[in-house]
PDB file of N, CA and C in Angstrom:
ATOM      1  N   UNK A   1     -18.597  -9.409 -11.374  1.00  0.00           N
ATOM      2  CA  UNK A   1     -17.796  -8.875 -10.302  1.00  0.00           C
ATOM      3  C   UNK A   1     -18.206  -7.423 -10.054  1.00  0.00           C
ATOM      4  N   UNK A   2     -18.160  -7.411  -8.864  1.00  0.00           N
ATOM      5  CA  UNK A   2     -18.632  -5.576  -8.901  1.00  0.00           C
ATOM      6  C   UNK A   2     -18.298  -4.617  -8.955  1.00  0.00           C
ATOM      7  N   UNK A   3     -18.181  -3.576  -8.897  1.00  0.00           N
ATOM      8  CA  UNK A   3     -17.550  -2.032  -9.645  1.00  0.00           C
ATOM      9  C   UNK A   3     -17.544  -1.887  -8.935  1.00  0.00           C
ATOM     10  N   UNK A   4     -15.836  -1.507  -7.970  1.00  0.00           N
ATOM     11  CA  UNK A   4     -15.753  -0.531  -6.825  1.00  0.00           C
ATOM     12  C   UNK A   4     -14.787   1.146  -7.845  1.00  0.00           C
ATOM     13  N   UNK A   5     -15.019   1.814  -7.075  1.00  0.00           N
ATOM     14  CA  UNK A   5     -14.679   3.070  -7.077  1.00  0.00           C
ATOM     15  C   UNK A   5     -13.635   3.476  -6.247  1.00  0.00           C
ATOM     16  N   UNK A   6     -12.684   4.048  -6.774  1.00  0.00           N
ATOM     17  CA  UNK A   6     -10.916   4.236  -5.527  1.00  0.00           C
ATOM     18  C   UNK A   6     -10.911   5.266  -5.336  1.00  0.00           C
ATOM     19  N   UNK A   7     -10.777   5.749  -4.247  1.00  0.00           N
ATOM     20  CA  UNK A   7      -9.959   6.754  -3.627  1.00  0.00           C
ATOM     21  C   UNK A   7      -8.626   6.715  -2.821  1.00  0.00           C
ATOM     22  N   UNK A   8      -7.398   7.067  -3.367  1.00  0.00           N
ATOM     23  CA  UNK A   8      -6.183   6.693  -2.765  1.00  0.00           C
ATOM     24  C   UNK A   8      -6.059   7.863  -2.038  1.00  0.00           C
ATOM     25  N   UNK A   9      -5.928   8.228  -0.427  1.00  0.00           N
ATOM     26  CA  UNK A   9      -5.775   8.875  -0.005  1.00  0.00           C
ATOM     27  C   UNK A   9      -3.996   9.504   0.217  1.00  0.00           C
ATOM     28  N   UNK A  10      -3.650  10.981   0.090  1.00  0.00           N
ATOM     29  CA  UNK A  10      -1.987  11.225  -0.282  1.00  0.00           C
ATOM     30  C   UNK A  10      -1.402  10.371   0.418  1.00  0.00           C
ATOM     31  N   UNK A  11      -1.376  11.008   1.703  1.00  0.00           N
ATOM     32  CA  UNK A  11      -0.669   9.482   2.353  1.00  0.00           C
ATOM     33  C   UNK A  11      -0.401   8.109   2.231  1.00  0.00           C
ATOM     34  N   UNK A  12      -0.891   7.781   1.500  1.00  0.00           N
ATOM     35  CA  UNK A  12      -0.763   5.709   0.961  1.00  0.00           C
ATOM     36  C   UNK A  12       0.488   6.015   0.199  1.00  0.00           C
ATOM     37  N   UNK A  13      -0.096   6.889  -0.895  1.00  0.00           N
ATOM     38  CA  UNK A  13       0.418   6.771  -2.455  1.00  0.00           C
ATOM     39  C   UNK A  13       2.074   7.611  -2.104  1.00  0.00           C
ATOM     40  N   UNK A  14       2.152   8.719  -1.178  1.00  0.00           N
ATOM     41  CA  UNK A  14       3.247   9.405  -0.785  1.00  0.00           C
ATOM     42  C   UNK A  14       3.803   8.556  -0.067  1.00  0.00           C
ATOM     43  N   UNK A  15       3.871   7.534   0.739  1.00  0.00           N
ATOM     44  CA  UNK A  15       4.570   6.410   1.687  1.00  0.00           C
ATOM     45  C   UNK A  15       5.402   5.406   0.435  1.00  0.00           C
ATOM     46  N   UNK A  16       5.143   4.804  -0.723  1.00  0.00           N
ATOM     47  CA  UNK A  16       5.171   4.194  -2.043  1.00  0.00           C
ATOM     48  C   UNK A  16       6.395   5.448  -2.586  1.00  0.00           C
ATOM     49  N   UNK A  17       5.940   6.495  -2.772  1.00  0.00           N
ATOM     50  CA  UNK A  17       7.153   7.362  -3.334  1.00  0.00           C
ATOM     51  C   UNK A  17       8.468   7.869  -2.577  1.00  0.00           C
ATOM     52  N   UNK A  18       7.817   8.205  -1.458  1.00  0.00           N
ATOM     53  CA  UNK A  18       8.994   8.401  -0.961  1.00  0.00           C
ATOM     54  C   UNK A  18       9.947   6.639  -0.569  1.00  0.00           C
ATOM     55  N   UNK A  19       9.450   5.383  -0.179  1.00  0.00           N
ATOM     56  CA  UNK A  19      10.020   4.440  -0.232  1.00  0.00           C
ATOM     57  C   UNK A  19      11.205   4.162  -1.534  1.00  0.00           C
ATOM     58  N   UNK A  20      10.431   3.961  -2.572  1.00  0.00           N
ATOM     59  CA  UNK A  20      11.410   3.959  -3.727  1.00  0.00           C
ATOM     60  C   UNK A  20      12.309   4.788  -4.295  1.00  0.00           C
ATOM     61  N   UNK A  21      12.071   6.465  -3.758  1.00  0.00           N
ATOM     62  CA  UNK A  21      13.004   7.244  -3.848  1.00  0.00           C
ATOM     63  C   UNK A  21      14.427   7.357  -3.087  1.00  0.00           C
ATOM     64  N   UNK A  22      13.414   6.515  -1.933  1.00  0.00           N
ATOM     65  CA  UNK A  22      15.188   6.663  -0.905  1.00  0.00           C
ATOM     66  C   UNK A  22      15.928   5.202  -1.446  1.00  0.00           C
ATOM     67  N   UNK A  23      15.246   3.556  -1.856  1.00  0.00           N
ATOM     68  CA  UNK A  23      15.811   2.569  -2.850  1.00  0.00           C
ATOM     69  C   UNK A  23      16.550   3.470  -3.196  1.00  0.00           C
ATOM     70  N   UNK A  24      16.025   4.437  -4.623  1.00  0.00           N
ATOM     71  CA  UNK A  24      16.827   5.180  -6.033  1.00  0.00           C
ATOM     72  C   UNK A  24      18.162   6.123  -4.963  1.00  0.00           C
ATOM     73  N   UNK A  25      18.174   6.496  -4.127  1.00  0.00           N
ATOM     74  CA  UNK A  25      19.159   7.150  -3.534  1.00  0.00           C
ATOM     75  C   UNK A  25      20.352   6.608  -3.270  1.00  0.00           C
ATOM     76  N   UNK A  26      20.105   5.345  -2.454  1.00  0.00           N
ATOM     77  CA  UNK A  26      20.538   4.614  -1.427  1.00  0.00           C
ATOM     78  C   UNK A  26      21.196   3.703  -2.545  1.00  0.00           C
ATOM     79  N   UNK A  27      20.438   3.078  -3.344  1.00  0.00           N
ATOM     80  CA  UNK A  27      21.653   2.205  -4.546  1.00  0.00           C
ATOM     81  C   UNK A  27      21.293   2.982  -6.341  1.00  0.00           C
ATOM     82  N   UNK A  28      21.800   3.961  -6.564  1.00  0.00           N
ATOM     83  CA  UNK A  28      21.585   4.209  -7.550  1.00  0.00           C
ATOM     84  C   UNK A  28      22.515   4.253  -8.751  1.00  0.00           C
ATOM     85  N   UNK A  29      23.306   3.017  -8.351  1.00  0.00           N
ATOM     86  CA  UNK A  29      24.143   2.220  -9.487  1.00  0.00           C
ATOM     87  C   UNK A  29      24.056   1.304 -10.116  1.00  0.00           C
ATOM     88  N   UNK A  30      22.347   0.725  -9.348  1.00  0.00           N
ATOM     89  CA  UNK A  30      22.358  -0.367  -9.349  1.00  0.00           C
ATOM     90  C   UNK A  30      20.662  -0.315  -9.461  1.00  0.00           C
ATOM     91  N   UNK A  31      19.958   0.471  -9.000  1.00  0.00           N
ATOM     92  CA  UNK A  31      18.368   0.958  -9.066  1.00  0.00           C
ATOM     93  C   UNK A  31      18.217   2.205  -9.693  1.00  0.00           C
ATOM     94  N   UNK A  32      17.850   2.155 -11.151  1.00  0.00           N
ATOM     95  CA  UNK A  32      17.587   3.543 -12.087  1.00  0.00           C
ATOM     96  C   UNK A  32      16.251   4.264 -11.444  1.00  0.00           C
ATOM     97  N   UNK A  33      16.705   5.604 -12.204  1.00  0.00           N
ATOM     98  CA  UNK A  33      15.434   6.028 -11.797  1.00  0.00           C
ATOM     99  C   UNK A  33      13.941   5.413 -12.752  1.00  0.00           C
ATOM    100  N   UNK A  34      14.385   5.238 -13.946  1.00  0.00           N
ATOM    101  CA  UNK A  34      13.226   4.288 -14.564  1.00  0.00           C
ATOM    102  C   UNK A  34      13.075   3.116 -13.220  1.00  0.00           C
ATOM    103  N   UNK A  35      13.859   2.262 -12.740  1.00  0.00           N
ATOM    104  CA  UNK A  35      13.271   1.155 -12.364  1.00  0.00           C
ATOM    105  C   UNK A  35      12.260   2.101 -10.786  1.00  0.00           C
ATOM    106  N   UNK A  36      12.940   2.982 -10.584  1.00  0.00           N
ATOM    107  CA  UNK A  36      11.740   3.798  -9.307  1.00  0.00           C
ATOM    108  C   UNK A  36      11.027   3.933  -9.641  1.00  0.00           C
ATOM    109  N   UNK A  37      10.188   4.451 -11.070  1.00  0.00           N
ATOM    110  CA  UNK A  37       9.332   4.872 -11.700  1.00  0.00           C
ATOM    111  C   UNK A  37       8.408   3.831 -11.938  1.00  0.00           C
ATOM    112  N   UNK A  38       8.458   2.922 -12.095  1.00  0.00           N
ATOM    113  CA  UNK A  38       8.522   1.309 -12.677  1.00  0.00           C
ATOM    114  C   UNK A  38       7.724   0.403 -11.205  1.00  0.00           C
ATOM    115  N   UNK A  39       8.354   0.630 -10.365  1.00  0.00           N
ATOM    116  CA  UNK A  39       8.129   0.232  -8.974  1.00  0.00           C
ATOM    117  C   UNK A  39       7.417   0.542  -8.488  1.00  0.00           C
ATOM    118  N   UNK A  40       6.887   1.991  -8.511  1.00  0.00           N
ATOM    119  CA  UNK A  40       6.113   3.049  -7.842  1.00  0.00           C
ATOM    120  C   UNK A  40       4.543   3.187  -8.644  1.00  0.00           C
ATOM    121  N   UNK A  41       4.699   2.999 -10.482  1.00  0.00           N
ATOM    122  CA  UNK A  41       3.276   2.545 -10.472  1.00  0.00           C
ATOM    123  C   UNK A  41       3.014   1.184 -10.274  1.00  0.00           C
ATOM    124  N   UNK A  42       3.587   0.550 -10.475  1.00  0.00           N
ATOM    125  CA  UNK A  42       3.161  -1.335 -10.269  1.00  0.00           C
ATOM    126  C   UNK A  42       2.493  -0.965  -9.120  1.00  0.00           C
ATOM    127  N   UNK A  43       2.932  -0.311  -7.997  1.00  0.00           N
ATOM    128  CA  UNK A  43       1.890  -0.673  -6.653  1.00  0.00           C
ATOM    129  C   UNK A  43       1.133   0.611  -6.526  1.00  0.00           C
ATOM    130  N   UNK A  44       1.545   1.303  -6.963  1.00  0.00           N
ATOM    131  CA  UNK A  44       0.201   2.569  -6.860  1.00  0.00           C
ATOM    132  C   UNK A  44      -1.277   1.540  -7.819  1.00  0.00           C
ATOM    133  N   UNK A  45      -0.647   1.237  -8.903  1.00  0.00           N
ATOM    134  CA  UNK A  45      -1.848   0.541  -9.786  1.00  0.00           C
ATOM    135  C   UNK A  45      -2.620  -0.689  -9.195  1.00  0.00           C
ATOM    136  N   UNK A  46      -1.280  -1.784  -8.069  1.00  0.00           N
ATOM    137  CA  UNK A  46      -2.327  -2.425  -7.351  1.00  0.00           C
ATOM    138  C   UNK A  46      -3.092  -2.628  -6.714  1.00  0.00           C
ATOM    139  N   UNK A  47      -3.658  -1.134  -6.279  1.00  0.00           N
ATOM    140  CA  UNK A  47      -4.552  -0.923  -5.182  1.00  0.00           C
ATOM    141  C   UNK A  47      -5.888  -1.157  -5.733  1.00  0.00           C
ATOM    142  N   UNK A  48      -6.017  -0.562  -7.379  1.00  0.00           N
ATOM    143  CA  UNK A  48      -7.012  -0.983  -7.893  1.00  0.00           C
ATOM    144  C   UNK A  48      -7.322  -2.188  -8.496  1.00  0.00           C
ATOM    145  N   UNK A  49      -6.809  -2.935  -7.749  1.00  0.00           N
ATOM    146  CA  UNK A  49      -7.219  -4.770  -7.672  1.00  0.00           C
ATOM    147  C   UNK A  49      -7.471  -5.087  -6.170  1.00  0.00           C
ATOM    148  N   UNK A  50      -7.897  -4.271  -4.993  1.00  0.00           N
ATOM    149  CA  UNK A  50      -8.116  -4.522  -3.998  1.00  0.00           C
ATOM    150  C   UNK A  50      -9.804  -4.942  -4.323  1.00  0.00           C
ATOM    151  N   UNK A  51     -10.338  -6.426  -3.301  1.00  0.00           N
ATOM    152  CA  UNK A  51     -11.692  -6.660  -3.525  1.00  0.00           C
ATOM    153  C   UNK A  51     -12.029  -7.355  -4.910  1.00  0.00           C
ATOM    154  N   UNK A  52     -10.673  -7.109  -5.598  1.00  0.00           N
ATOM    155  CA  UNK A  52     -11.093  -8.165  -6.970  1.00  0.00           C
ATOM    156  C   UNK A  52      -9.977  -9.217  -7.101  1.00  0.00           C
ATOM    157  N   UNK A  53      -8.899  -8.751  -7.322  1.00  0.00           N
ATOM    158  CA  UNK A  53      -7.700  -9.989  -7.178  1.00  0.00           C
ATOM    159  C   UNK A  53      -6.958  -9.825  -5.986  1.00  0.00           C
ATOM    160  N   UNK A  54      -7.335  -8.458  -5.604  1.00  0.00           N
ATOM    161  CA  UNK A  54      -6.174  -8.880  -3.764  1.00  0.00           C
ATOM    162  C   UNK A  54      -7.357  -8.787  -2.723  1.00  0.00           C
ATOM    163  N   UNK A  55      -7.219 -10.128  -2.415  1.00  0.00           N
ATOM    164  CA  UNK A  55      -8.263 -10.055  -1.350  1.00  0.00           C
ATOM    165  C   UNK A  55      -8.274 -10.125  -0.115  1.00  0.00           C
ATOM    166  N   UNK A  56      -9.587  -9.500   0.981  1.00  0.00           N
ATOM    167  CA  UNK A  56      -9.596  -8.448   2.206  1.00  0.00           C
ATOM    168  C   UNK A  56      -8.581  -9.801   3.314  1.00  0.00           C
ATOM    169  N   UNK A  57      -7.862  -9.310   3.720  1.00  0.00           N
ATOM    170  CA  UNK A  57      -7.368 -10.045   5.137  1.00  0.00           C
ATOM    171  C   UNK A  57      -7.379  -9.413   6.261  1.00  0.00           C
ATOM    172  N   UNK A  58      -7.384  -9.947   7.509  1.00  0.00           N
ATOM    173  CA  UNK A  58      -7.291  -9.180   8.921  1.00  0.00           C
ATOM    174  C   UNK A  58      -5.943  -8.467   8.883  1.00  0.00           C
ATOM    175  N   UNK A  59      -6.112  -6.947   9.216  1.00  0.00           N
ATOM    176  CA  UNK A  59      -4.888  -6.751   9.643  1.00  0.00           C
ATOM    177  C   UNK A  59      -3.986  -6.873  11.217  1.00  0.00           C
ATOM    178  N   UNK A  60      -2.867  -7.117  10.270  1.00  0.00           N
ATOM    179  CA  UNK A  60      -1.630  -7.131  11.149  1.00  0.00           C
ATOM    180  C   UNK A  60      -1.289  -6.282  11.961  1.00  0.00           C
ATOM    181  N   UNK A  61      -1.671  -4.873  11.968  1.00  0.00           N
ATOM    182  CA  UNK A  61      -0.796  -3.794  12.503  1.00  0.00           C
ATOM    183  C   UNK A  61      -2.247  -3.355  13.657  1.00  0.00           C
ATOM    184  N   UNK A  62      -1.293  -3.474  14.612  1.00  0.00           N
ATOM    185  CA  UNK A  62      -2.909  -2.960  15.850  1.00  0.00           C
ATOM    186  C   UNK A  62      -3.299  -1.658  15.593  1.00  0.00           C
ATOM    187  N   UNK A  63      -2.717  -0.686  14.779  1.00  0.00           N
ATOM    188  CA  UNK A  63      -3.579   0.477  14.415  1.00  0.00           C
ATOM    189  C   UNK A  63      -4.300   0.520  13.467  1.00  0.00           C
ATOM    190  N   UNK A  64      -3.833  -0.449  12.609  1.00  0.00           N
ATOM    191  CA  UNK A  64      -5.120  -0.945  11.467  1.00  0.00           C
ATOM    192  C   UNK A  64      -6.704  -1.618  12.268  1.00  0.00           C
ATOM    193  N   UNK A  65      -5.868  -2.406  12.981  1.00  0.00           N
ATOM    194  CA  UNK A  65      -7.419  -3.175  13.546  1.00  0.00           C
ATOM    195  C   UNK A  65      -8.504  -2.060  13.886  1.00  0.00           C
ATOM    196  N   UNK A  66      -6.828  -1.192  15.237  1.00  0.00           N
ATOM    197  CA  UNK A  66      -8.073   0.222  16.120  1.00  0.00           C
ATOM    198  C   UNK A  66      -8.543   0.677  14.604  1.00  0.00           C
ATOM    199  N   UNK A  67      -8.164   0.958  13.647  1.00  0.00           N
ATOM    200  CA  UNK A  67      -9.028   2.029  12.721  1.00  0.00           C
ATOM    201  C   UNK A  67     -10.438   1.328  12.132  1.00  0.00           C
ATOM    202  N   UNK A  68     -10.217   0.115  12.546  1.00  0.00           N
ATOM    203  CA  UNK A  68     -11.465  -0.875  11.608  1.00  0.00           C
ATOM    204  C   UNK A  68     -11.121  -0.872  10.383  1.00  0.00           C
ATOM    205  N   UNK A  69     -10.335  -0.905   9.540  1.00  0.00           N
ATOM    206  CA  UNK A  69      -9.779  -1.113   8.627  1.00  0.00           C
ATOM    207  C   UNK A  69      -9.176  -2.604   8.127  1.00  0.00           C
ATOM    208  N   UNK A  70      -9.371  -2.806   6.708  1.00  0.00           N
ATOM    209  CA  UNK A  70      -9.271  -3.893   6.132  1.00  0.00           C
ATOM    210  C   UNK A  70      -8.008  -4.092   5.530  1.00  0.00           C
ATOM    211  N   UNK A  71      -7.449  -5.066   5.282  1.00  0.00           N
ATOM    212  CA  UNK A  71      -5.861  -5.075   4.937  1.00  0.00           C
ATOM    213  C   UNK A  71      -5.935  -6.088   3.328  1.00  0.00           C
ATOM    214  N   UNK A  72      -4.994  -5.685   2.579  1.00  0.00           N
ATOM    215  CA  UNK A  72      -4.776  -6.262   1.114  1.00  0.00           C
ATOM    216  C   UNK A  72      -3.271  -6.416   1.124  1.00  0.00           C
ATOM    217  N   UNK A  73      -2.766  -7.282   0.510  1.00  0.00           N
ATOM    218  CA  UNK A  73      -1.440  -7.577   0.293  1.00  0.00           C
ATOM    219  C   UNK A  73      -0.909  -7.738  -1.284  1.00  0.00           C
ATOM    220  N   UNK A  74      -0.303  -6.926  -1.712  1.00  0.00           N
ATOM    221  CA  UNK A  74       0.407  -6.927  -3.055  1.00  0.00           C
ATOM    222  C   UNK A  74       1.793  -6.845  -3.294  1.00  0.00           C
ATOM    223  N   UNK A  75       2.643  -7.893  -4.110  1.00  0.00           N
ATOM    224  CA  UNK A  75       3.894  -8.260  -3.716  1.00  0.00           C
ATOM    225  C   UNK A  75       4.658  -7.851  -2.186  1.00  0.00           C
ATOM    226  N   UNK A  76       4.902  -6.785  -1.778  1.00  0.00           N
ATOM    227  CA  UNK A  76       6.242  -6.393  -1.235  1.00  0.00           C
ATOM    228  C   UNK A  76       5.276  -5.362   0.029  1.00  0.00           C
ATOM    229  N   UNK A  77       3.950  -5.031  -0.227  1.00  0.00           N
ATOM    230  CA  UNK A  77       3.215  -3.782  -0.352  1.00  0.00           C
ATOM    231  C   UNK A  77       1.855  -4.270   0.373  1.00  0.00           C
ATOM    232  N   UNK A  78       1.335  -3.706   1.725  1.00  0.00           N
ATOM    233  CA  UNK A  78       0.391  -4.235   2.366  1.00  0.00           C
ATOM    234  C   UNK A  78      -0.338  -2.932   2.067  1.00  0.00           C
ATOM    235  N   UNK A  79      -2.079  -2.630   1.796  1.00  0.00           N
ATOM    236  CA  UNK A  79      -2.869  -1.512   1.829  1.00  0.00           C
ATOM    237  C   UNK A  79      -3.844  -1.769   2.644  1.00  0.00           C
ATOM    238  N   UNK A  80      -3.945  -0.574   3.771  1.00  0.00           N
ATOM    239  CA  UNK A  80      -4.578  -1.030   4.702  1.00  0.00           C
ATOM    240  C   UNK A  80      -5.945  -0.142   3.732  1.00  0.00           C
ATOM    241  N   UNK A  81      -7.725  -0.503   4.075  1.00  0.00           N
ATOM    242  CA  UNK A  81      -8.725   0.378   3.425  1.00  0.00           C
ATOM    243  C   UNK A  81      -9.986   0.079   4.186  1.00  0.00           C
ATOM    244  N   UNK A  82     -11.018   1.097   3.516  1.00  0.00           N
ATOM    245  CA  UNK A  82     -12.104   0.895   4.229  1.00  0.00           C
ATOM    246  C   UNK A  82     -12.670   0.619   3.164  1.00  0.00           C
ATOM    247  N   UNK A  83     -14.373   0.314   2.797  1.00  0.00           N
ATOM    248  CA  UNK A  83     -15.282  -0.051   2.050  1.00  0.00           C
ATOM    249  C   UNK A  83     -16.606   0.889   2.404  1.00  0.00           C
ATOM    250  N   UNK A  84     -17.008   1.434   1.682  1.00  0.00           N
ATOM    251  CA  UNK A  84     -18.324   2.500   1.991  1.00  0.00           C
ATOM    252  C   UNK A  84     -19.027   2.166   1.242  1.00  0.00           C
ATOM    253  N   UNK A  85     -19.974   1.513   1.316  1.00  0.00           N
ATOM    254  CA  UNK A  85     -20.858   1.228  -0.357  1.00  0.00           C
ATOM    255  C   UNK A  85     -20.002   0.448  -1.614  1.00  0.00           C
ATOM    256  N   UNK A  86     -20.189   1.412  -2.743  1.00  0.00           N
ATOM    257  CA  UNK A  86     -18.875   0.838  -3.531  1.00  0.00           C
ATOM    258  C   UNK A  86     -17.846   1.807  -3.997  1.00  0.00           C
ATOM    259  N   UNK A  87     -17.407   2.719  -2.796  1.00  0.00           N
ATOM    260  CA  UNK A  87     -15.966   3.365  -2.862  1.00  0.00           C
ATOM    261  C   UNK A  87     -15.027   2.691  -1.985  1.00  0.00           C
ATOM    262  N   UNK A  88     -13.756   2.339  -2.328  1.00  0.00           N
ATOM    263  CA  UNK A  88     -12.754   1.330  -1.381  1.00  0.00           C
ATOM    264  C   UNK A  88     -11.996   3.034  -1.120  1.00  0.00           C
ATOM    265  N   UNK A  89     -11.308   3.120  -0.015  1.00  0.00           N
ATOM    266  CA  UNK A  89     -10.708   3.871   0.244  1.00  0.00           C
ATOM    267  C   UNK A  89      -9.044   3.512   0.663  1.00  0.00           C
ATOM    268  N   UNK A  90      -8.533   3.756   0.083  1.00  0.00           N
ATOM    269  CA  UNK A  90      -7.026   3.248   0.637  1.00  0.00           C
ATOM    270  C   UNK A  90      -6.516   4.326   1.374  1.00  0.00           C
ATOM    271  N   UNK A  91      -6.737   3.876   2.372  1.00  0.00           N
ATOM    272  CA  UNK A  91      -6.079   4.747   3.495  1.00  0.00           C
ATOM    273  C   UNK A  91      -4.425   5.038   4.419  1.00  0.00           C
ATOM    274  N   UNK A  92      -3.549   3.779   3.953  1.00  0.00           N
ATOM    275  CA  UNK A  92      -2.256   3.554   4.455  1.00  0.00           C
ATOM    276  C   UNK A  92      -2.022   2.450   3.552  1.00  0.00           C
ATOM    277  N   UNK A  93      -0.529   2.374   3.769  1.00  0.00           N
ATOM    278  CA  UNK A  93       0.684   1.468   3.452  1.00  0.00           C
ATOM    279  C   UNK A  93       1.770   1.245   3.868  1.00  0.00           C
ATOM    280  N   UNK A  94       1.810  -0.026   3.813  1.00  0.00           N
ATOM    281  CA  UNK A  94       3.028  -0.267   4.934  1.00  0.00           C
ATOM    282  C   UNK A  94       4.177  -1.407   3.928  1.00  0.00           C
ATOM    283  N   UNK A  95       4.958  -1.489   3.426  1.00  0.00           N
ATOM    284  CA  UNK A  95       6.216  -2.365   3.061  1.00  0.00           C
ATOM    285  C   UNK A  95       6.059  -3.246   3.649  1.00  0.00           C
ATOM    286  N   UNK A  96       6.316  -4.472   3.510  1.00  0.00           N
ATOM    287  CA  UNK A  96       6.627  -5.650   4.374  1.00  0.00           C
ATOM    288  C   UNK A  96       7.775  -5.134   4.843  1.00  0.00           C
ATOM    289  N   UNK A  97       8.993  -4.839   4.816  1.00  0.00           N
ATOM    290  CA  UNK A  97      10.039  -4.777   5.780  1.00  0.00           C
ATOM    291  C   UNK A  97       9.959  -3.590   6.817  1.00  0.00           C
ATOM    292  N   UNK A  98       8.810  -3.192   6.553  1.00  0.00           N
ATOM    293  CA  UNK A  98       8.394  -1.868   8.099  1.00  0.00           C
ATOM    294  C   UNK A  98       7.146  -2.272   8.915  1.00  0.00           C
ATOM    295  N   UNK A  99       6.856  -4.058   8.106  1.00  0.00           N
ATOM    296  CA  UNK A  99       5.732  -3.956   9.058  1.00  0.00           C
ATOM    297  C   UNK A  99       5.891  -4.020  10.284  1.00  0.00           C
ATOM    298  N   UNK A 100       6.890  -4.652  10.666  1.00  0.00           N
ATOM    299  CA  UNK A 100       7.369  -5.255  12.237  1.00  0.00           C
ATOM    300  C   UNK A 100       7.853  -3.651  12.686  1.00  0.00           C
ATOM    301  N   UNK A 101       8.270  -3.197  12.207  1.00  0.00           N
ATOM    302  CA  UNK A 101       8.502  -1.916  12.653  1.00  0.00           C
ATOM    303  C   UNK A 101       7.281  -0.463  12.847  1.00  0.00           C
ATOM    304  N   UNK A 102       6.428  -0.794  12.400  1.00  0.00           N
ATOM    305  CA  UNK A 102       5.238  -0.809  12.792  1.00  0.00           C
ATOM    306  C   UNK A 102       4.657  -1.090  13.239  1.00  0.00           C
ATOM    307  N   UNK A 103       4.400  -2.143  13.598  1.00  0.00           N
ATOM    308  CA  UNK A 103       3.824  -2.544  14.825  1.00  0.00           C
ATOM    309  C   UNK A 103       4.510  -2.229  16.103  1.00  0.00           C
ATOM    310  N   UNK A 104       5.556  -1.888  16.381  1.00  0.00           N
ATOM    311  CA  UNK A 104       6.273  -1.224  17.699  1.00  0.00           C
ATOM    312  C   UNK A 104       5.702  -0.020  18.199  1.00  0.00           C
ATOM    313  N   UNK A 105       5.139   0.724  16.796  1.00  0.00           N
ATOM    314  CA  UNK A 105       4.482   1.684  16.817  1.00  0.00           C
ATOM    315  C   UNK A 105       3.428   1.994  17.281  1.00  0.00           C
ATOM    316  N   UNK A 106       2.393   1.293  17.061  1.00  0.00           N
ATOM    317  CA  UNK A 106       1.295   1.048  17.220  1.00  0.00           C
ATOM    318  C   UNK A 106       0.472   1.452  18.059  1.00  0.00           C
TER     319      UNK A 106
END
């Protein structure tokens, strides 16, 4: 299998934190801050399974397409990226429950 190289650009990985921080806000009787913590690397870490266990799909979001950008899906957690050789670049992220709301955007 081949050796890609990551670059998570702030923006992906800051969209992931601030998501689970407002979760930890919004029910935090019920969502610890361990389980934010918990949440937030599981999908920061799945990016580096993009091209090996999460594999490339068309994206959904028409500003992904305009960017030429490639789309990965991990539980809850879509990463939109590019491919340069063998650096993957993760460039955005979108929740499944903002994708539709994203796309309005678009």
């Amino acid at each position: 299998m081949k050796q890609y190289q990551y670059v998570i650009k702030p923006r992906a990985a800051q969209k992931i934190r601030v998501f689970y921080r407002h979760v930890q806000l919004r029910y935090r009787h019920t969502f610890s801050f361990d389980d934010m913590r918990r949440f937030i690397n599981q999908y920061i870490d799945s990016m580096f399974q993009i091209e090996q266990s999460l594999l490339r799909r068309p994206p959904t979001l028409k500003r992904w397409q305009n960017e030429g950008w490639h789309m990965a899906k991990a539980g809850k957690w879509y990463y939109a990226y590019t491919i340069n050789g063998d650096t993957i670049t993760i460039e955005d992220t979108s929740h499944e429950q903002n994708m539709h709301n994203d796309s309005l955007n678009s």
